[in-house]
C-alpha atoms as a PDB file:
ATOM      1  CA  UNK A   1       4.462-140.843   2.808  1.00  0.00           C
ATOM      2  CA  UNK A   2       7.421-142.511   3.800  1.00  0.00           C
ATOM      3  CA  UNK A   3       8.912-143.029   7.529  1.00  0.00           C
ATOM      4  CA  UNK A   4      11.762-140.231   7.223  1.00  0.00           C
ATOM      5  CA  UNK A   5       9.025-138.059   6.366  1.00  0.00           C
ATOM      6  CA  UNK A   6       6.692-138.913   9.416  1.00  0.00           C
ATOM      7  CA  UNK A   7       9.217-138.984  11.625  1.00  0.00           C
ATOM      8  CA  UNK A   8       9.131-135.165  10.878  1.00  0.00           C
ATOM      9  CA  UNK A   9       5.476-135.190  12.626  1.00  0.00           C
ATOM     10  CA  UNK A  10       6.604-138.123  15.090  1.00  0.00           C
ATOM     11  CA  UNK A  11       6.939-137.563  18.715  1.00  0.00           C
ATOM     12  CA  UNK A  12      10.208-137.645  20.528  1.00  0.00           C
ATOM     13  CA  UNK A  13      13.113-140.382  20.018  1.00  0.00           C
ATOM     14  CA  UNK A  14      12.484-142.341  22.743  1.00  0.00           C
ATOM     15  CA  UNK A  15       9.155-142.808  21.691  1.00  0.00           C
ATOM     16  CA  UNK A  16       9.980-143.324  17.886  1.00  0.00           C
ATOM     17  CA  UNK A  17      12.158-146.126  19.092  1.00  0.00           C
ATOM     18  CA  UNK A  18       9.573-147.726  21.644  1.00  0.00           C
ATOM     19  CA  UNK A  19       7.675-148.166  18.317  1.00  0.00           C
ATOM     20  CA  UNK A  20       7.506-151.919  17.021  1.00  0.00           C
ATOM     21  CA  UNK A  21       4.573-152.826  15.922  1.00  0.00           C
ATOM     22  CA  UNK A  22       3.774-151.785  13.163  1.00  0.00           C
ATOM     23  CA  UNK A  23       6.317-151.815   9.865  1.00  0.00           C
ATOM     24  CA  UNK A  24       8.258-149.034   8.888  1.00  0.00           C
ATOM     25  CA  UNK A  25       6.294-146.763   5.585  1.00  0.00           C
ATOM     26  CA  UNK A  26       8.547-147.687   2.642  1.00  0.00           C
ATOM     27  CA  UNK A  27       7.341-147.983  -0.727  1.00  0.00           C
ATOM     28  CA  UNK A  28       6.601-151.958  -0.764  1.00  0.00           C
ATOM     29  CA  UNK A  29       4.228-150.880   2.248  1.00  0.00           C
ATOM     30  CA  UNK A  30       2.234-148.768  -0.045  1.00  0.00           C
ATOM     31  CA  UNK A  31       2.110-151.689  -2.500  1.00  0.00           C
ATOM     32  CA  UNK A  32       0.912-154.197  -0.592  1.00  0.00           C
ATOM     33  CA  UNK A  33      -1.882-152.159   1.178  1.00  0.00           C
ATOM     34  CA  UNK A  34      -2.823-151.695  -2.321  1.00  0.00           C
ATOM     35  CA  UNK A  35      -2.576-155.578  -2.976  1.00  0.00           C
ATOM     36  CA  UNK A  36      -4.978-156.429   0.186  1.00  0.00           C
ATOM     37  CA  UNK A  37      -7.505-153.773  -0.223  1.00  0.00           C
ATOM     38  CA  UNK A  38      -7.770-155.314  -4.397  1.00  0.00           C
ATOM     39  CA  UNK A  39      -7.761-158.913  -2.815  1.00  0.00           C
ATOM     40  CA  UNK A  40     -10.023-157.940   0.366  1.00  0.00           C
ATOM     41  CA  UNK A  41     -12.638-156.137  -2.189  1.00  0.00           C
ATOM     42  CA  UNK A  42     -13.038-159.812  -4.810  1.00  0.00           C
ATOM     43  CA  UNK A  43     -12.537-162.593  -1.568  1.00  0.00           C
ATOM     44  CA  UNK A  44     -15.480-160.678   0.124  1.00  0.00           C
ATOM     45  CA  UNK A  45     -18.036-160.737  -3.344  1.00  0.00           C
ATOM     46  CA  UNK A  46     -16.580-164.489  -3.676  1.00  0.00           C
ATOM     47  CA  UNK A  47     -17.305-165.618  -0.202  1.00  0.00           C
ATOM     48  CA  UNK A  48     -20.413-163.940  -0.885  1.00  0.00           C
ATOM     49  CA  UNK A  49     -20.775-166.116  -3.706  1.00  0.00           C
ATOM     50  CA  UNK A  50     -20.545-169.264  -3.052  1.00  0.00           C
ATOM     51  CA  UNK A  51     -22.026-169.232   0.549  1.00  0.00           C
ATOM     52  CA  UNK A  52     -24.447-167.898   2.444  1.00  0.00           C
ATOM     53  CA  UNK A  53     -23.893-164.423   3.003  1.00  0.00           C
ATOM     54  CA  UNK A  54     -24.640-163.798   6.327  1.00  0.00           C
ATOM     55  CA  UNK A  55     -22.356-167.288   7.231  1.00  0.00           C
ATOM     56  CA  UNK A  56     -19.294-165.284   5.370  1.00  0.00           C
ATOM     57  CA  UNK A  57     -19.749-161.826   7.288  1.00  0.00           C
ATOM     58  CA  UNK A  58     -19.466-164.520  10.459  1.00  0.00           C
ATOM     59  CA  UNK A  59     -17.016-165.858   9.146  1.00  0.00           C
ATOM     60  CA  UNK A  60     -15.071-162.782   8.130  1.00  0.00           C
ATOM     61  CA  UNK A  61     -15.976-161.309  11.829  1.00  0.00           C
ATOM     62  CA  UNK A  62     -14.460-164.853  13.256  1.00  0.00           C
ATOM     63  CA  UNK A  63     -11.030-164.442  11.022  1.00  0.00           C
ATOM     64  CA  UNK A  64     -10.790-160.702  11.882  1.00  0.00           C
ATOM     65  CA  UNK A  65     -10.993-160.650  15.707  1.00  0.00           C
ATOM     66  CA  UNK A  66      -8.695-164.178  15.654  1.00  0.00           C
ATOM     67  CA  UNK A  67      -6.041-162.066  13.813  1.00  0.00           C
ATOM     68  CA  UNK A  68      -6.265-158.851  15.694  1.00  0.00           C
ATOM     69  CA  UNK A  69      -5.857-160.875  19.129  1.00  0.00           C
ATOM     70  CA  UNK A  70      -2.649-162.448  17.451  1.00  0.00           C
ATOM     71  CA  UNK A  71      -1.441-158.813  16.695  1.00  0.00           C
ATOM     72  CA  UNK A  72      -2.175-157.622  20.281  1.00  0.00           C
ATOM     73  CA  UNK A  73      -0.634-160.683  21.546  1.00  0.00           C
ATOM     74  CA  UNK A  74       2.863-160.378  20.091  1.00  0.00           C
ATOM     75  CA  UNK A  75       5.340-157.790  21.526  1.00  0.00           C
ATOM     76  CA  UNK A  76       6.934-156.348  18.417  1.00  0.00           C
ATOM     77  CA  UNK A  77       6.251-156.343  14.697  1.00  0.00           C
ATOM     78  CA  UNK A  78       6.193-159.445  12.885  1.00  0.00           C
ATOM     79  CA  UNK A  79       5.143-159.408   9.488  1.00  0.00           C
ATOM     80  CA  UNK A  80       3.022-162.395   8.938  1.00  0.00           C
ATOM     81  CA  UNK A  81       1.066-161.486  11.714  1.00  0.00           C
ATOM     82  CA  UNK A  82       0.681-157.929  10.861  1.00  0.00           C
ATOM     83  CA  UNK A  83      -0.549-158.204   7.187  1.00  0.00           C
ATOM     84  CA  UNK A  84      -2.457-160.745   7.761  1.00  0.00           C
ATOM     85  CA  UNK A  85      -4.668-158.921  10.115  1.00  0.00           C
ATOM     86  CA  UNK A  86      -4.486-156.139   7.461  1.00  0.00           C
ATOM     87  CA  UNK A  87      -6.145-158.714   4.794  1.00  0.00           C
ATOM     88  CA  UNK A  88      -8.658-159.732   7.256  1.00  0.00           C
ATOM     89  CA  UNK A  89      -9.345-156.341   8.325  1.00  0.00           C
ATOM     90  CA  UNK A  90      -9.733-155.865   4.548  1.00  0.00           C
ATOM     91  CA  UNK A  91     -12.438-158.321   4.016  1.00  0.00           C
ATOM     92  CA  UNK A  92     -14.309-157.939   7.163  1.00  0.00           C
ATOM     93  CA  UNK A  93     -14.277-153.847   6.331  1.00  0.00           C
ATOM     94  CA  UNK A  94     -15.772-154.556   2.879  1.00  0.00           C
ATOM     95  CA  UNK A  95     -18.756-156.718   4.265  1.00  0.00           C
ATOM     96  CA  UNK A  96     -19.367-154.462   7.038  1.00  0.00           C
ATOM     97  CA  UNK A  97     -19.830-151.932   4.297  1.00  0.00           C
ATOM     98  CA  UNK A  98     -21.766-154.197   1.772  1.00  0.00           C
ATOM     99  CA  UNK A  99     -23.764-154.789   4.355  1.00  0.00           C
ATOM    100  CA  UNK A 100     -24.864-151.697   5.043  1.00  0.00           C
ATOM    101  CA  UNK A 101     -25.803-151.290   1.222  1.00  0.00           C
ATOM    102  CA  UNK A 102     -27.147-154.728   0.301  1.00  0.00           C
ATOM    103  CA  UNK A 103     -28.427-155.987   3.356  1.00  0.00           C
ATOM    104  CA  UNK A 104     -29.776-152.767   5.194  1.00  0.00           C
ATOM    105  CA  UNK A 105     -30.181-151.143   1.115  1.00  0.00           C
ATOM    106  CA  UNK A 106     -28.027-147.845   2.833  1.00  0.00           C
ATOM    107  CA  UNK A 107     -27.447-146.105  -0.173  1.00  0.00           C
ATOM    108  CA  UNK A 108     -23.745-145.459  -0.715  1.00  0.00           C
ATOM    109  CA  UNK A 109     -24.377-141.306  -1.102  1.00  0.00           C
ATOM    110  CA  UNK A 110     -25.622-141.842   2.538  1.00  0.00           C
ATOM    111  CA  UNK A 111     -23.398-144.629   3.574  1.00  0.00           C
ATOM    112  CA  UNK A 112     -19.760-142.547   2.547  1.00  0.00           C
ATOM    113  CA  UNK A 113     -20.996-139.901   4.722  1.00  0.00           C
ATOM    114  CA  UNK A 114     -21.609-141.483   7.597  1.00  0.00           C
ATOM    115  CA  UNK A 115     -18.328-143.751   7.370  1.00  0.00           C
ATOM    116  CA  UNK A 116     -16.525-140.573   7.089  1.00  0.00           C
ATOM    117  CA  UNK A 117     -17.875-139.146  10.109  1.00  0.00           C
ATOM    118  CA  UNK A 118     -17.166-142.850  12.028  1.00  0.00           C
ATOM    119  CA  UNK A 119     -13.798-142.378  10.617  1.00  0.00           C
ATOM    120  CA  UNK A 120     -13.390-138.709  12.196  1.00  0.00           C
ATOM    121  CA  UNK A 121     -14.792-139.810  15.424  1.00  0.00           C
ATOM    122  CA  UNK A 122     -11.841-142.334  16.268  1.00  0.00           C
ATOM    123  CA  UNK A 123      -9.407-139.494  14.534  1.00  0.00           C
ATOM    124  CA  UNK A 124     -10.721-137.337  17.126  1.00  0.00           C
ATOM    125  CA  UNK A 125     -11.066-139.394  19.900  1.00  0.00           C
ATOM    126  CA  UNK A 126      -7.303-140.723  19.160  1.00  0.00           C
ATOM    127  CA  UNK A 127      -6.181-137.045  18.876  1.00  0.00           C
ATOM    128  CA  UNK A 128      -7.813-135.841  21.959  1.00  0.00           C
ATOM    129  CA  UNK A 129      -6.598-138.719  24.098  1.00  0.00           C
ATOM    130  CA  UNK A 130      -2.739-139.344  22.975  1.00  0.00           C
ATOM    131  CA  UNK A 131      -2.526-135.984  21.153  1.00  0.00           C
ATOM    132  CA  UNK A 132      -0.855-137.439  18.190  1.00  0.00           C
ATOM    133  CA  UNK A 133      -2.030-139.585  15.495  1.00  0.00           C
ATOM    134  CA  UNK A 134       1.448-140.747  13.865  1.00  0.00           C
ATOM    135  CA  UNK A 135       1.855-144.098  13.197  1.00  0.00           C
ATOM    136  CA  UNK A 136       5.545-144.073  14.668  1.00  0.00           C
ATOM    137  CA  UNK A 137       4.015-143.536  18.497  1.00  0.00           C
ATOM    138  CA  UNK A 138       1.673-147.054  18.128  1.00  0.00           C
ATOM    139  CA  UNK A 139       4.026-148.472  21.697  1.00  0.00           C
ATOM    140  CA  UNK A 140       0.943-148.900  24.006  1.00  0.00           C
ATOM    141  CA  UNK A 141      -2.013-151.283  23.677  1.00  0.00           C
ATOM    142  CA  UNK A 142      -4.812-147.982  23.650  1.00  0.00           C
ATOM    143  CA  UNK A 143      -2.606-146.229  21.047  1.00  0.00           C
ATOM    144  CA  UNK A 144      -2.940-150.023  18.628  1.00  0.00           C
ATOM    145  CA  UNK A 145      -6.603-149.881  19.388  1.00  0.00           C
ATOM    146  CA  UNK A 146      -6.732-146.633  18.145  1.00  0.00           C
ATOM    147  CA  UNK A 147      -4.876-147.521  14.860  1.00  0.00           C
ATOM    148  CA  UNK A 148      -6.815-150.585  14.526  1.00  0.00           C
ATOM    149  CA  UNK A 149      -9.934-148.789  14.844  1.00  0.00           C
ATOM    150  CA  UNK A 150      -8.618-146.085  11.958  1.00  0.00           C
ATOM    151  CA  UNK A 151      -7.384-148.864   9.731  1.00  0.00           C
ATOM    152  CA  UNK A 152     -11.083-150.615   9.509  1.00  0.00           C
ATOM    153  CA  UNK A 153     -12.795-147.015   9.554  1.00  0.00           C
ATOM    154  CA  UNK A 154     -10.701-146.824   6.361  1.00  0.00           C
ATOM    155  CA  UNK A 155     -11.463-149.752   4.643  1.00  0.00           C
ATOM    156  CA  UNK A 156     -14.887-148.923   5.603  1.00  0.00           C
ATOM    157  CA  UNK A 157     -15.161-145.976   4.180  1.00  0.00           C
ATOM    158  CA  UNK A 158     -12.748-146.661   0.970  1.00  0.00           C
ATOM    159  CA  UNK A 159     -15.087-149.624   0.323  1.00  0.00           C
ATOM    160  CA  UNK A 160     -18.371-147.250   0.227  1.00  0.00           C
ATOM    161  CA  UNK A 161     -16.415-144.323  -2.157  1.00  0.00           C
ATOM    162  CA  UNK A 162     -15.201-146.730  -4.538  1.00  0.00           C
ATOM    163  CA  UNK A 163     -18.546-148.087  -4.978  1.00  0.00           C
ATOM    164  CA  UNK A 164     -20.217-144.743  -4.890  1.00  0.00           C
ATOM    165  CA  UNK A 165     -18.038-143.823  -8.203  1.00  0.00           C
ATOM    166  CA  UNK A 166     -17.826-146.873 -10.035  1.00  0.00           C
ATOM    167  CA  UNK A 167     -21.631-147.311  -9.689  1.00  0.00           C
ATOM    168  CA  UNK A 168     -23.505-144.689  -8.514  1.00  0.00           C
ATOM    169  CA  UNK A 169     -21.730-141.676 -10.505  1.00  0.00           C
ATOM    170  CA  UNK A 170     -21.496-144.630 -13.152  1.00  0.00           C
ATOM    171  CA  UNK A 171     -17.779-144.076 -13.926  1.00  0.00           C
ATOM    172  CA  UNK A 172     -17.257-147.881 -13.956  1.00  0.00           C
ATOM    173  CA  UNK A 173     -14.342-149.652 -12.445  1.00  0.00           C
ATOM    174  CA  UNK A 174     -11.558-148.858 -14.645  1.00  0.00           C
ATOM    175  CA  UNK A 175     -12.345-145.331 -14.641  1.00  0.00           C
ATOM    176  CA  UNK A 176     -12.684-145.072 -10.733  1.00  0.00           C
ATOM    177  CA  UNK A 177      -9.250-146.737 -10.399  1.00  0.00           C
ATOM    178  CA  UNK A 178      -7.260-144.218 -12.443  1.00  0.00           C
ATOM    179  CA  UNK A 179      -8.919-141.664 -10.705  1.00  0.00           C
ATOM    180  CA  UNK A 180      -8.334-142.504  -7.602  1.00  0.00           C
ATOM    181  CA  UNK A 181      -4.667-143.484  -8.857  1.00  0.00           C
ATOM    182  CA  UNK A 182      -4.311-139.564  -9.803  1.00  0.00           C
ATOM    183  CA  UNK A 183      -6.300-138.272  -6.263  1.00  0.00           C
ATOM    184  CA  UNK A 184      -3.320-140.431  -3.983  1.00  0.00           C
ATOM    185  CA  UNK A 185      -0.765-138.542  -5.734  1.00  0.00           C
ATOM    186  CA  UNK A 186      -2.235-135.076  -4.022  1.00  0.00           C
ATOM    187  CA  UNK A 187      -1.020-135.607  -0.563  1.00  0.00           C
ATOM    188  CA  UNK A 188       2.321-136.324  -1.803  1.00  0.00           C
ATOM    189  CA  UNK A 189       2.556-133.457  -3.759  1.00  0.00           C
ATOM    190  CA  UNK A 190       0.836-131.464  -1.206  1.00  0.00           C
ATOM    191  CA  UNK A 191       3.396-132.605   1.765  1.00  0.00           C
ATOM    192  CA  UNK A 192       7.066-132.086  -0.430  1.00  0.00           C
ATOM    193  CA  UNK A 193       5.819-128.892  -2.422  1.00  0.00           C
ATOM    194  CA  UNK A 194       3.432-126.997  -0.101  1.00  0.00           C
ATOM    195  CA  UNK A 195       4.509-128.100   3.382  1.00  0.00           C
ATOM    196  CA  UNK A 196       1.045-130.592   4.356  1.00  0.00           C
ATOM    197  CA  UNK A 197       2.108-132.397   7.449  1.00  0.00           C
ATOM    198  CA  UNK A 198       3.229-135.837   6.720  1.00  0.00           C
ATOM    199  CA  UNK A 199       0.723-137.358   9.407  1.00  0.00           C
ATOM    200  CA  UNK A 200      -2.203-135.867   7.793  1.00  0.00           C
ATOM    201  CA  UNK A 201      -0.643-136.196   4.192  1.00  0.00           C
ATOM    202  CA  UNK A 202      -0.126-140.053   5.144  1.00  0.00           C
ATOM    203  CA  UNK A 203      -3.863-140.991   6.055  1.00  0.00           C
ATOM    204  CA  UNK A 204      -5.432-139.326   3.387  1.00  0.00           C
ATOM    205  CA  UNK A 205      -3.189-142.063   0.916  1.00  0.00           C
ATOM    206  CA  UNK A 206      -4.500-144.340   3.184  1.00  0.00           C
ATOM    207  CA  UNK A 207      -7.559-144.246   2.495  1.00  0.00           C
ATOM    208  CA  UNK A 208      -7.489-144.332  -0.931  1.00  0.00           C
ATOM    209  CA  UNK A 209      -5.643-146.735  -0.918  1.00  0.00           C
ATOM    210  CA  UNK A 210      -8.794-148.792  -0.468  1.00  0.00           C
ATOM    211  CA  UNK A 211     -10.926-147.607  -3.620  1.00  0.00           C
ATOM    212  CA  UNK A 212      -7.809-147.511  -5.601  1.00  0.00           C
ATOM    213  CA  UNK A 213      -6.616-151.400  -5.381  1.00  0.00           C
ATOM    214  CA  UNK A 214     -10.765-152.236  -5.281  1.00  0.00           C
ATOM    215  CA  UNK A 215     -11.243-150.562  -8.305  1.00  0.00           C
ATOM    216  CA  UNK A 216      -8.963-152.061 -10.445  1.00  0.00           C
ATOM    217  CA  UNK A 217      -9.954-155.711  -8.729  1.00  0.00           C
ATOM    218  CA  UNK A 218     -12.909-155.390  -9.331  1.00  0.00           C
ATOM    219  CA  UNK A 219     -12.530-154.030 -12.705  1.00  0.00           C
ATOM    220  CA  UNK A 220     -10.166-157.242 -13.661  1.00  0.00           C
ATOM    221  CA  UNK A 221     -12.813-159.754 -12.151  1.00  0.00           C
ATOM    222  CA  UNK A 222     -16.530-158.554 -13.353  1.00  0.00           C
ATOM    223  CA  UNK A 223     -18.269-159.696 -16.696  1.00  0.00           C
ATOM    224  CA  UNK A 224     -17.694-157.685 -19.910  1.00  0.00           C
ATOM    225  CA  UNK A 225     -21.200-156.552 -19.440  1.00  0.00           C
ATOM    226  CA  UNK A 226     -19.997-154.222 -16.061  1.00  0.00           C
ATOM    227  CA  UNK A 227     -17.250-153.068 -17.949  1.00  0.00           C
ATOM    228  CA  UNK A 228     -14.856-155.576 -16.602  1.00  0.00           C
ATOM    229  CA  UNK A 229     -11.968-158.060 -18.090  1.00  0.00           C
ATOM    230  CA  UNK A 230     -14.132-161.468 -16.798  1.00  0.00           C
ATOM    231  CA  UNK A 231     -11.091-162.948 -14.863  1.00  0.00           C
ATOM    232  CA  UNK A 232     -14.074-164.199 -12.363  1.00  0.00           C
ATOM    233  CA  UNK A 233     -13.040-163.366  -8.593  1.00  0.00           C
ATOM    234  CA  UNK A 234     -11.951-166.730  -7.510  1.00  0.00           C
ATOM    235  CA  UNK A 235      -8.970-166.367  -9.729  1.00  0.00           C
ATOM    236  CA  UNK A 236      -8.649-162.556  -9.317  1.00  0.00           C
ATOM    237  CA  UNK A 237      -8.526-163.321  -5.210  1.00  0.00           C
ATOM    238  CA  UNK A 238      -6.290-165.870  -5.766  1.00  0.00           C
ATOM    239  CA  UNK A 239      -3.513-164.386  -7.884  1.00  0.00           C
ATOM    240  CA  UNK A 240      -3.429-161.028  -5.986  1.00  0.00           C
ATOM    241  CA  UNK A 241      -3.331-163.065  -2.760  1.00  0.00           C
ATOM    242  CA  UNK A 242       0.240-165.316  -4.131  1.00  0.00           C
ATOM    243  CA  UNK A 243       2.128-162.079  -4.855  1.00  0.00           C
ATOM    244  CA  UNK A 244       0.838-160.646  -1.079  1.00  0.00           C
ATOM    245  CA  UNK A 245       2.550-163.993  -0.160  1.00  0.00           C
ATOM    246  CA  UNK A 246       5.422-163.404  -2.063  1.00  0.00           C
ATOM    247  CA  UNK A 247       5.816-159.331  -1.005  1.00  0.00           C
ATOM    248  CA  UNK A 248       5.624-160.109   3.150  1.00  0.00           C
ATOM    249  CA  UNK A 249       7.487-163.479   2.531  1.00  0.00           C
ATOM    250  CA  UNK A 250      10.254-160.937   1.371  1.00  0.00           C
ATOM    251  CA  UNK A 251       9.480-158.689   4.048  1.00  0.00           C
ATOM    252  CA  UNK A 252       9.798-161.577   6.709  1.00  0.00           C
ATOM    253  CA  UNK A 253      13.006-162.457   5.729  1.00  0.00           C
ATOM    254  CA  UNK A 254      14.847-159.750   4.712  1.00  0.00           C
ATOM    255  CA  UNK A 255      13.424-157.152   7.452  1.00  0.00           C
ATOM    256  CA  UNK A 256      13.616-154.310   5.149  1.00  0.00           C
ATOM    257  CA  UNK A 257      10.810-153.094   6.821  1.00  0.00           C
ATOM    258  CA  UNK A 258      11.734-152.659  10.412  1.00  0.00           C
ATOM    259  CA  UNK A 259      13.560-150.430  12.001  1.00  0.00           C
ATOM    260  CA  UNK A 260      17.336-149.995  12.957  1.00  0.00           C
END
C-alpha cells in the first residue's frame, strides 16, 4: 500500500501532518523492508555461526534496544536512524524466533500460532486504546510503542511461517519465496479491486514481507544440498546489507520519503 492510499484510512489532517516519524509508504519502502528482513534472516544464522549463540541473541537484544532508544529519542523521522532500528529489529525478531525453535525445540506448527496470536494481542490492544492502527497517526510516544511492538510481532511471526514452509511443509527456500512473492500481491489486489481497507491491506504485506525477503536469502546462502545457491551467509549478509546502504543513503539525501 502506498501513503495516498492510507491516508484514505488515516485520521484527520492535523493529525496526518503531526506525523514524522516514520517515512512516508512509497515503493522503495517496500523494497527495502524486503532487503532487511533477507539481510536480518542470514546476519542472525551467521552470528549464530561463528559465536556463541546465546552471546549473539545478547548481543542482538543489546543492538536492538540501543537503536529503538535512538528512534524514541529523535523528534521527527530521520532515515538512518529509522532503518537501522528496522535491521536490528530484524535480527533480534529472527533469534527471538529461532530461539523458540532451536533452543526451547517449539515446533514451528506451534510456534506460528502462537506468534500470530502475540501479534493480534498488540493489534488489539493498539486498536482498543488509540482506535486506529494507521501508520500515518504514529505522533505520540504510546502510539511508536505500539508500532514498534507490531513491527517485531511481525518479524516474529514472518520468521516462524517462512520456516514452517520452507522446512516443515518441505517446499524449500526457493519455492517458499515465490510463493510468498504471489500471497503479497493479494492485499493489493484486494484493496484497488474489492475495496479492503488500506490499513488492514497494508499490514498483511507487512508481514510477508518477512518470509518473502528470508526466503530468497536464505535460498541464495545455504549449501546445494538444502536446495540453495552456496553464496555462504557472510557474503549473502554482506551484499544485501551495501545496497540497504545505498537505498536509505538515497533516502537521506534526497528526502523522497518524507512528507510535504
Amino acid at each position: 500500500m502506498t501513503t495516498a492510499q492510507l491516508q484514505q484510512n488515516a485520521p484527520s489532517a492535523p493529525v496526518r501532518q503531526a506525523m514524522n516519524k516514520v517515512p512516508e509508504v512509497t515503493a522503495l519502502f517496500w523494497i527495502i523492508k524486503v532487503l532487511t528482513t533477507g539481510m536480518g534472516e542470514t546476519a542472525s544464522d551467521f552470528l549464530a555461526h561463528v559465536m556463541d549463540p546465546m552471546i549473539a541473541v545478547a548481543l542482538g537484544g543489546v543492538g536492538f534496544v540501543a537503536c529503538l532508544a535512538v528512534q524514541f529519542s529523535v523528534r521527527r523521522y530521520v532515515a538512518w536512524v529509522y532503518w537501522t532500528t528496522v535491521v536490528m529489529v530484524s535480527v533480534f525478531g529472527t533469534m527471538a524466533a529461532d530461539v523458540m525453535h532451536v533452543g526451547l525445540h517449539v515446533p514451528y506448527l506451534v510456534a506460528t500460532p502462537f506468534f500470530l496470536l502475540a501479534l493480534a494481542t498488540v493489534f488489539g490492544t493498539w486498536y482498543a486504546t488509540e482506535r486506529t492502527l494507521s501508520v500515518h497517526s504514529i505522533n505520540t510516544p504510546r502510539r511508536e510503542a505500539f508500532y514498534w511492538a507490531t513491527v517485531l510481532g511481525t518479524f516474529a511471526l514472518g520468521t516462524a511461517v517462512g520456516d514452517l514452509t520452507a522446512t516443515t511443509f518441505g517446499l524449500g527456500y526457493l519455492a517458499s519465496g515465490f510463493a510468498f512473492a504471489g500471497l503479497i500481491a493479494v492485499p493489493a489486489v484486494a484493496h484497488s479491486r474489492f475495496g479492503f481497507g488500506a490499513i488492514a491491506a497494508f499490514w498483511w504485506a507487512y508481514v510477508l514481507t518477512r518470509p518473502l525477503g528470508a526466503s530468497f536469502a536464505d535460498w541464495m546462502a545455504v549449501p546445494h544440498a538444502r536446495g540453495g545457491l552456496n553464496l555462504g551467509l557472510g557474503p549473502v549478509t554482506l551484499t544485501w546489507t551495501l545496497v540497504i546502504l545505498a537505498l536509505v543513503g538515497y533516502l537521506a539525501t534526497s528526502r523522497r520519503d518524507t512528507a510535504g
